[in-house]
Protein backbone atom coordinates (compact mmCIF):
# COMPACT_ATOMS: atom_id res chain seq x y z
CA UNK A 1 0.00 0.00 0.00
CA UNK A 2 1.21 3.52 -0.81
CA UNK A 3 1.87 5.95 2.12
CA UNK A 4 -1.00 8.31 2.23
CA UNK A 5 -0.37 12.45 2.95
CA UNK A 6 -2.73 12.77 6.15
CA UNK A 7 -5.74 15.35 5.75
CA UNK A 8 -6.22 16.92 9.53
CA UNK A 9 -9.35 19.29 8.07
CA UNK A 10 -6.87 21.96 7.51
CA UNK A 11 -6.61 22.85 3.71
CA UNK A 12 -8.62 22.63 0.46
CA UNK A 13 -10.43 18.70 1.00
CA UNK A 14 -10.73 18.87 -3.26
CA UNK A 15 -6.70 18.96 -3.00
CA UNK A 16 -6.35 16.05 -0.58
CA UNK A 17 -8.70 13.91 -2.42
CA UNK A 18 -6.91 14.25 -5.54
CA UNK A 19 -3.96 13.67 -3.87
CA UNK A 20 -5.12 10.20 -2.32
CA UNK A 21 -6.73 9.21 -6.03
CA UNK A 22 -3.09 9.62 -7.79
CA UNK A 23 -1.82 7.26 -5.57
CA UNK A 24 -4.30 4.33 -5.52
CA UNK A 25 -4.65 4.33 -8.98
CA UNK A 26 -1.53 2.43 -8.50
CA UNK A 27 -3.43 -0.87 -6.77
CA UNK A 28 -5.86 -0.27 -9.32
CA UNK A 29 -8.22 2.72 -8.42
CA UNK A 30 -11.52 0.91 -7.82
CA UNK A 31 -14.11 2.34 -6.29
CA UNK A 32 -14.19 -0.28 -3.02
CA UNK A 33 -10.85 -0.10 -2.39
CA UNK A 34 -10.52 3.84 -2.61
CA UNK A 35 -13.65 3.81 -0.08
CA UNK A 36 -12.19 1.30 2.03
CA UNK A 37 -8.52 3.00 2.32
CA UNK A 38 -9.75 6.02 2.80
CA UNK A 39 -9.84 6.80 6.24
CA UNK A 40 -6.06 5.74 5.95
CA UNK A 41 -5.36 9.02 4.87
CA UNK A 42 -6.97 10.97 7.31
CA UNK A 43 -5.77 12.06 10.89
CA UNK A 44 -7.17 14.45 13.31
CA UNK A 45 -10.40 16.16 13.06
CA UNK A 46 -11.15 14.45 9.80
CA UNK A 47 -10.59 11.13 10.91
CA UNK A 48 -13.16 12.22 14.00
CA UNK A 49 -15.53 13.26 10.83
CA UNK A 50 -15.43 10.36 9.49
CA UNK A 51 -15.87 7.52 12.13
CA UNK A 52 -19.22 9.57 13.22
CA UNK A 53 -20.19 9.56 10.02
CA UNK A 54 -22.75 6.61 8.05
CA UNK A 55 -20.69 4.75 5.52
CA UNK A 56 -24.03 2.65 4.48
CA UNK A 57 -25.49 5.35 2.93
CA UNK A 58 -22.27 6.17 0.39
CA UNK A 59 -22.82 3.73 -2.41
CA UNK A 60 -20.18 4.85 -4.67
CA UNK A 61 -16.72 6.34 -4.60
CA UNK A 62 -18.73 9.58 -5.51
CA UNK A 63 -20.79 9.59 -2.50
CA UNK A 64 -17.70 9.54 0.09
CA UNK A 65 -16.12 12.39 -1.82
CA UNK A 66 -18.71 14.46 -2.33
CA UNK A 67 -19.94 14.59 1.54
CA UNK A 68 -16.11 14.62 2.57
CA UNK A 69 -15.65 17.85 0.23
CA UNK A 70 -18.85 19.11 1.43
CA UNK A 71 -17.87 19.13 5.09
CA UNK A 72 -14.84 20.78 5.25
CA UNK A 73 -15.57 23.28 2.15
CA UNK A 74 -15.13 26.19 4.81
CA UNK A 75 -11.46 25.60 4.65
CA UNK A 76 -11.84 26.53 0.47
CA UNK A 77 -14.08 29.53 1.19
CA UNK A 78 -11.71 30.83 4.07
CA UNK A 79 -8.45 31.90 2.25
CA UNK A 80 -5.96 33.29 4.60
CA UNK A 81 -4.10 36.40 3.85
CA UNK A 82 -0.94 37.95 5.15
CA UNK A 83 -2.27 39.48 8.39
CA UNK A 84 -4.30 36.27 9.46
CA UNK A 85 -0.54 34.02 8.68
CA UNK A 86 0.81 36.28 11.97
CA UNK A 87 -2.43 34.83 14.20
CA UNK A 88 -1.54 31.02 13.60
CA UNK A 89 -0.06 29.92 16.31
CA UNK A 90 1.53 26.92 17.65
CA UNK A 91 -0.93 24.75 19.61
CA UNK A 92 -0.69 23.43 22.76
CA UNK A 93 0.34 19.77 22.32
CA UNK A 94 1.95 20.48 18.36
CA UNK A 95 5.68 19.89 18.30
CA UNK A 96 7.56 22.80 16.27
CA UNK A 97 8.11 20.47 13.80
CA UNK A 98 4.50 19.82 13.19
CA UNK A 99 3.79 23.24 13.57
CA UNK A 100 6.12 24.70 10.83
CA UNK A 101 5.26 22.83 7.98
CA UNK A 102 1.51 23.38 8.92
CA UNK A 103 1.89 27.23 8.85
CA UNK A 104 3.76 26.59 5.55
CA UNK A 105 0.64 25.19 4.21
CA UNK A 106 -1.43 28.25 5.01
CA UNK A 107 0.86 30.76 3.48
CA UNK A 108 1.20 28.73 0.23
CA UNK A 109 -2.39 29.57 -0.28
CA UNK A 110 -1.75 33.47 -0.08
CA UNK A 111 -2.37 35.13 -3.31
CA UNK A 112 -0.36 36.51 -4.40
CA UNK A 113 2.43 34.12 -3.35
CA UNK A 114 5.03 35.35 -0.52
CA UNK A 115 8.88 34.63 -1.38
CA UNK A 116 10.39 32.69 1.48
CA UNK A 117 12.10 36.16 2.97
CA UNK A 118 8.69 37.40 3.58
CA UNK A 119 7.08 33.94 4.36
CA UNK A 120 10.10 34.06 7.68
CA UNK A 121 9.06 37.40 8.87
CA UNK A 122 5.39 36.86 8.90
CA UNK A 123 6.64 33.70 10.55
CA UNK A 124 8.78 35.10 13.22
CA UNK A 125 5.57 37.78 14.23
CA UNK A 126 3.09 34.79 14.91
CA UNK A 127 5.40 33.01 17.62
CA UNK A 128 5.33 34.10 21.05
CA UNK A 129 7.60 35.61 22.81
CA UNK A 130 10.34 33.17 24.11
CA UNK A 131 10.27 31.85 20.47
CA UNK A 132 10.75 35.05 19.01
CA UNK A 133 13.36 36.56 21.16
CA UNK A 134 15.67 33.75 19.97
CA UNK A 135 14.22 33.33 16.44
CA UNK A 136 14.79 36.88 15.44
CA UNK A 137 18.30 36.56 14.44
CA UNK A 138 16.97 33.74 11.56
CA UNK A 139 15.65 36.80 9.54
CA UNK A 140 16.81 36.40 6.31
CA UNK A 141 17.59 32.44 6.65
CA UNK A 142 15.65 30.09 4.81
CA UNK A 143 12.43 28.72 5.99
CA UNK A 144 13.48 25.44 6.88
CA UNK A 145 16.45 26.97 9.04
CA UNK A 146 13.99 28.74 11.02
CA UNK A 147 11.76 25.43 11.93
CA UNK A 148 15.26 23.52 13.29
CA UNK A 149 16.18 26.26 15.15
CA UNK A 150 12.36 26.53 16.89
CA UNK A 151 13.21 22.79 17.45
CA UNK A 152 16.17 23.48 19.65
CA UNK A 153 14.44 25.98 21.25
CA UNK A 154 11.75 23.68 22.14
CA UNK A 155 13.99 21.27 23.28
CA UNK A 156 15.86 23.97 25.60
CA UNK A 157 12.44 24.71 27.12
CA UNK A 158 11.88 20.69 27.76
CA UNK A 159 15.30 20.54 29.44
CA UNK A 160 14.70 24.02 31.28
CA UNK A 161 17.65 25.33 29.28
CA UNK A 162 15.89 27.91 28.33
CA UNK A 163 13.36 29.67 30.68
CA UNK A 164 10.43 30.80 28.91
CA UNK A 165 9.53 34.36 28.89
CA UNK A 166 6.14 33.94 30.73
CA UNK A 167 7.68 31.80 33.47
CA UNK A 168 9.91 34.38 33.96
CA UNK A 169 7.75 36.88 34.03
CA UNK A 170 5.47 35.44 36.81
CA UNK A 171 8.79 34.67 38.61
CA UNK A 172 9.49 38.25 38.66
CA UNK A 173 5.84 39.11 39.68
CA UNK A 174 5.63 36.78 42.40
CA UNK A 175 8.77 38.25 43.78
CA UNK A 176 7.95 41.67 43.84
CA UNK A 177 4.53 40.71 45.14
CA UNK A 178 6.55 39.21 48.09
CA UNK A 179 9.06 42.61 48.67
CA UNK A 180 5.61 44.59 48.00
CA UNK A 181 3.57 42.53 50.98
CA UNK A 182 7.04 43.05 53.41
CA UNK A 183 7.29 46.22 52.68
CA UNK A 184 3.20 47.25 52.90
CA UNK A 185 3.60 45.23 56.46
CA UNK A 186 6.36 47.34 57.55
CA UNK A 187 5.03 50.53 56.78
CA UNK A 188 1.56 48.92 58.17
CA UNK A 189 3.88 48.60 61.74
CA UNK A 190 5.54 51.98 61.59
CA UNK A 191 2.52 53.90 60.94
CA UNK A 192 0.58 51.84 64.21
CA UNK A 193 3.55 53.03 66.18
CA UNK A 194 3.45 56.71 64.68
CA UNK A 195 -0.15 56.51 65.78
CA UNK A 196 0.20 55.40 69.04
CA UNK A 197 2.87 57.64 70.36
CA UNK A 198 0.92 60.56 69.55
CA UNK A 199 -2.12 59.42 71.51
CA UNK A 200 0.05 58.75 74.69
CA UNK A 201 2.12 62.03 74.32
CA UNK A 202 1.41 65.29 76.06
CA UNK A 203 -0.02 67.51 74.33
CA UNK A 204 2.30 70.70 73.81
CA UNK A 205 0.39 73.92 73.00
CA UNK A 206 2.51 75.51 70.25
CA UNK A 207 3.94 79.45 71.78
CA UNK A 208 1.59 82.55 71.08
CA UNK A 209 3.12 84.34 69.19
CA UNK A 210 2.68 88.64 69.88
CA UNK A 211 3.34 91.27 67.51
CA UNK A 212 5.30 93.81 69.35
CA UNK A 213 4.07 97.25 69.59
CA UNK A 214 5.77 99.50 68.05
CA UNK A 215 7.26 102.45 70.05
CA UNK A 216 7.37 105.96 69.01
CA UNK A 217 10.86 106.96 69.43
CA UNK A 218 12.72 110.23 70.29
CA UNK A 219 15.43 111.66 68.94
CA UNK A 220 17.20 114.51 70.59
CA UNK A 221 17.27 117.64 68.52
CA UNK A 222 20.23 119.97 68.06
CA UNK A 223 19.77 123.28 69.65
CA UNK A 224 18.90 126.12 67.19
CA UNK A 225 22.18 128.33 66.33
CA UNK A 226 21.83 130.97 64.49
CA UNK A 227 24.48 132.35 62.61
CA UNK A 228 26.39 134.80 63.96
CA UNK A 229 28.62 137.58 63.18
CA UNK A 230 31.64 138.11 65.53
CA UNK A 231 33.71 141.68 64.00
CA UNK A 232 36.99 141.59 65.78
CA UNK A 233 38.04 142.34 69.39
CA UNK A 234 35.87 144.31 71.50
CA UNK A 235 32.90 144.45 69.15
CA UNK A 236 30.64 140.99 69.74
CA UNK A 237 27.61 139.74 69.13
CA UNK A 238 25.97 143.72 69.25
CA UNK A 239 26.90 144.13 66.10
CA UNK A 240 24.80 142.31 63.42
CA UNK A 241 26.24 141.10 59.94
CA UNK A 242 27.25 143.93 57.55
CA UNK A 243 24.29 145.85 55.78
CA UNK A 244 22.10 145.68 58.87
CA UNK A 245 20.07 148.99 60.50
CA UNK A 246 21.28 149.66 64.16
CA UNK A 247 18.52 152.39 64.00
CA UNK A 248 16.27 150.61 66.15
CA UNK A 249 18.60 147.93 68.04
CA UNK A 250 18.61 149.19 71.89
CA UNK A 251 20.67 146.83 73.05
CA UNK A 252 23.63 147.96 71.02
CA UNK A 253 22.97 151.38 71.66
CA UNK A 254 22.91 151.08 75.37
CA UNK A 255 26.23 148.84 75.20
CA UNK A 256 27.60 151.99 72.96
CA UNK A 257 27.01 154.63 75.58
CA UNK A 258 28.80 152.44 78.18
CA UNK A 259 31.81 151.95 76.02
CA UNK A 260 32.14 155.72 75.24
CA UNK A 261 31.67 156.60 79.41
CA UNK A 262 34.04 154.42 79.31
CA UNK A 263 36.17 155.70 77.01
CA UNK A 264 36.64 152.80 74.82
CA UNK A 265 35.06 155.07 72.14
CA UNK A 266 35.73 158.52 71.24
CA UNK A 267 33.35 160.71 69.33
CA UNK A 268 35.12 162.96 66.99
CA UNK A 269 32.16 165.21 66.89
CA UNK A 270 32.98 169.13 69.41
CA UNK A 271 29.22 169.50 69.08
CA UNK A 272 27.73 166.68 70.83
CA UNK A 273 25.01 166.55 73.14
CA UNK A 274 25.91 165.69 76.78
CA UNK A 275 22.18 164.53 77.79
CA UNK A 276 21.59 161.68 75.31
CA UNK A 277 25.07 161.15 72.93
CA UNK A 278 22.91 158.60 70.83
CA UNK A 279 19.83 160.63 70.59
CA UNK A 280 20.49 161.87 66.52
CA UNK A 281 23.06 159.37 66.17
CA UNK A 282 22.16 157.65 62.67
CA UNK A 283 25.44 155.18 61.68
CA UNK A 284 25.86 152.12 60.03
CA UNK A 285 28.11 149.40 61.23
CA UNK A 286 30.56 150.27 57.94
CA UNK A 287 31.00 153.84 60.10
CA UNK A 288 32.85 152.15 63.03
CA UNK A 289 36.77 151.24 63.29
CA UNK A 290 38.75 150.21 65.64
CA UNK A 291 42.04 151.31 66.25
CA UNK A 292 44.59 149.96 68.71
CA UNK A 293 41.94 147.53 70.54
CA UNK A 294 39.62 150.73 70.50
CA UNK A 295 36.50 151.48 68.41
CA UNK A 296 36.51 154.63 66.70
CA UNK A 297 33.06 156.12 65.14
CA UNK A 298 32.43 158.69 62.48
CA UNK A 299 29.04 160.32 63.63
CA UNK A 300 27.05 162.66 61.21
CA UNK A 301 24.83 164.48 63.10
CA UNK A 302 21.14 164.91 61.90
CA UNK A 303 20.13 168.88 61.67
C-alpha cells in the first residue's frame, strides 16, 4: 500500500482527495478499495468526521467524496491572507516540527504568493515571545532553518535550558509581590507606632506668638544756632552782619554809651550833646573802626 499524505481538516479537501486518487490508482483505483482505504489518509479532526459519520449510505466512490468535500468546504471559502498568517499559532500539544510545515501550508495559499524572505518574517511575528526573542536573528535564513532552530528551542524549554519568557515573568511578579507585601507590612507597623505615640504624648500647645508694639521713638534735637557775626576784638555779638540797621537795636545802643563813658570810644564830633550822645546818632556798622583795641566812630549828626 502507498503511504497516504494525512488530511487533519486543515486545507482545500478537493486537493487532498486528488492527492489520495493519484496514488491508488496504483493498486488499481476501484471504487471499493478507494472507499475502504480512505480513512487511511486521514488524521485528526477528519478522521473524527469520518468515524461519526454513516458509511451505508455512500454507495459509490462519488458519495464519500462528495460529503467529505462538502464538510470541510469552509477551509476553500476561508483563504488566509498575510495578516491572518501572523495569528496562527503553535498549539498546545503540536511539536515545532508539526507546527512549521503546517503554517507553511497556510501561506502557500496566499495570493499573491510570498517569497520565502517574507514567508520568515510573517513567521517570526506569529510566535510568542520566548520563540521570538531567539528566532529573530533567523531573519533572512531560509524557511526550513527557522523550523530547526524553533526545534532546539523547544527542546531547551523541555530541558529548562531555556526559561520561557512567561515563566519568567510570573517569577518576577511573584517576587515583587513578596518585597511589596514586606514592605506594605512594615510601613503597616511603623505607621501603628506613629499613631500610638501621639495618643500617649502630652499635648504641647505651640507658643503665642505677639506682635510687638511698636514704640514711638525720640530723637534729641540739636539746639537752634543761628548764625552769627563776631567783627573783631571788643565788638561781639551787638553788632549784626554787615548791611544791617542799628537804627532801632537798643541793646547795642545802650552797650555803645557804656563803652564811650568808658572811654573805649571817642566821638570825633565838638558839638555833641551831653544829655543823650545817641539821641540823633544815625550810623551804620561800615562807620565804626577800631584802632589799637579801640572802636573809633564817624558820627554825622542829623540837623
Amino acid at each position: 500500500m502507498p503511504k497516504f499524505d494525512l488530511y487533519d481538516g486543515h486545507g482545500d479537501p478537493v486537493v487532498h482527495l486528488g492527492g489520495y486518487c493519484s496514488k491508488m490508482r496504483g493498486v488499481g483505483g476501484k471504487d471499493k478499495l478507494l472507499m475502504e482505504y480512505f480513512s487511511q489518509s486521514l488524521s485528526g479532526a477528519a478522521l473524527e468526521w469520518y468515524t461519526r459519520q454513516d458509511a451505508s449510505r455512500w454507495y459509490t466512490w462519488d458519495d464519500m467524496a462528495q460529503a467529505f468535500a462538502r464538510h470541510f468546504q469552509y477551509n476553500i471559502e476561508i483563504v488566509p491572507d498575510r495578516m491572518s498568517l501572523a495569528k496562527i499559532e503553535k498549539r498546545p500539544n503540536e511539536s515545532f516540527s508539526e507546527y512549521g510545515p503546517r503554517w507553511k501550508e497556510q501561506a502557500a495559499r496566499v495570493h499573491p504568493p510570498m517569497e520565502e524572505k517574507e514567508m520568515v518574517e510573517f513567521f517570526l511575528q506569529a510566535q510568542e515571545p520566548t520563540y521570538f526573542g531567539h528566532l529573530i536573528t533567523a531573519v533572512g535564513r531560509p524557511f526550513n532553518d527557522v523550523v530547526k532552530m524553533g526545534e532546539m528551542v523547544e527542546d531547551g524549554l523541555k530541558s529548562s535550558k531555556i526559561m520561557s519568557y512567561s515563566t519568567l515573568k510570573a517569577t518576577t511578579q511573584a517576587i515583587q509581590n513578596d518585597t511589596g507585601s514586606l514592605l506594605g507590612q512594615k510601613e503597616h507597623d511603623d505607621v501603628a507606632m506613629v499613631v500610638s505615640e501621639t495618643r500617649h504624648r502630652p499635648k504641647v500647645l505651640p507658643p503665642q506668638y505677639t506682635q510687638p508694639q511698636l514704640q514711638p521713638q525720640t530723637y534729641p534735637r540739636a539746639p537752634h544756632n543761628p548764625p552769627q557775626y563776631y567783627p573783631p576784638n571788643n565788638v561781639r555779638s551787638y553788632v549784626p552782619p554787615p548791611g544791617h540797621s542799628i537804627e532801632d537795636c537798643r541793646s547795642l545802643k545802650r552797650e555803645i554809651e557804656r563803652m564811650i563813658q568808658e572811654g573805649v570810644i571817642v566821638i570825633n564830633d565838638s558839638d555833641r550833646e551831653h544829655t543823650n550822645p545817641l539821641g540823633n546818632l544815625r550810623t551804620e556798622v561800615s562807620d565804626i573802626e577800631v584802632v589799637n583795641g579801640f572802636g573809633i566812630i564817624d558820627v554825622e549828626p542829623s540837623g
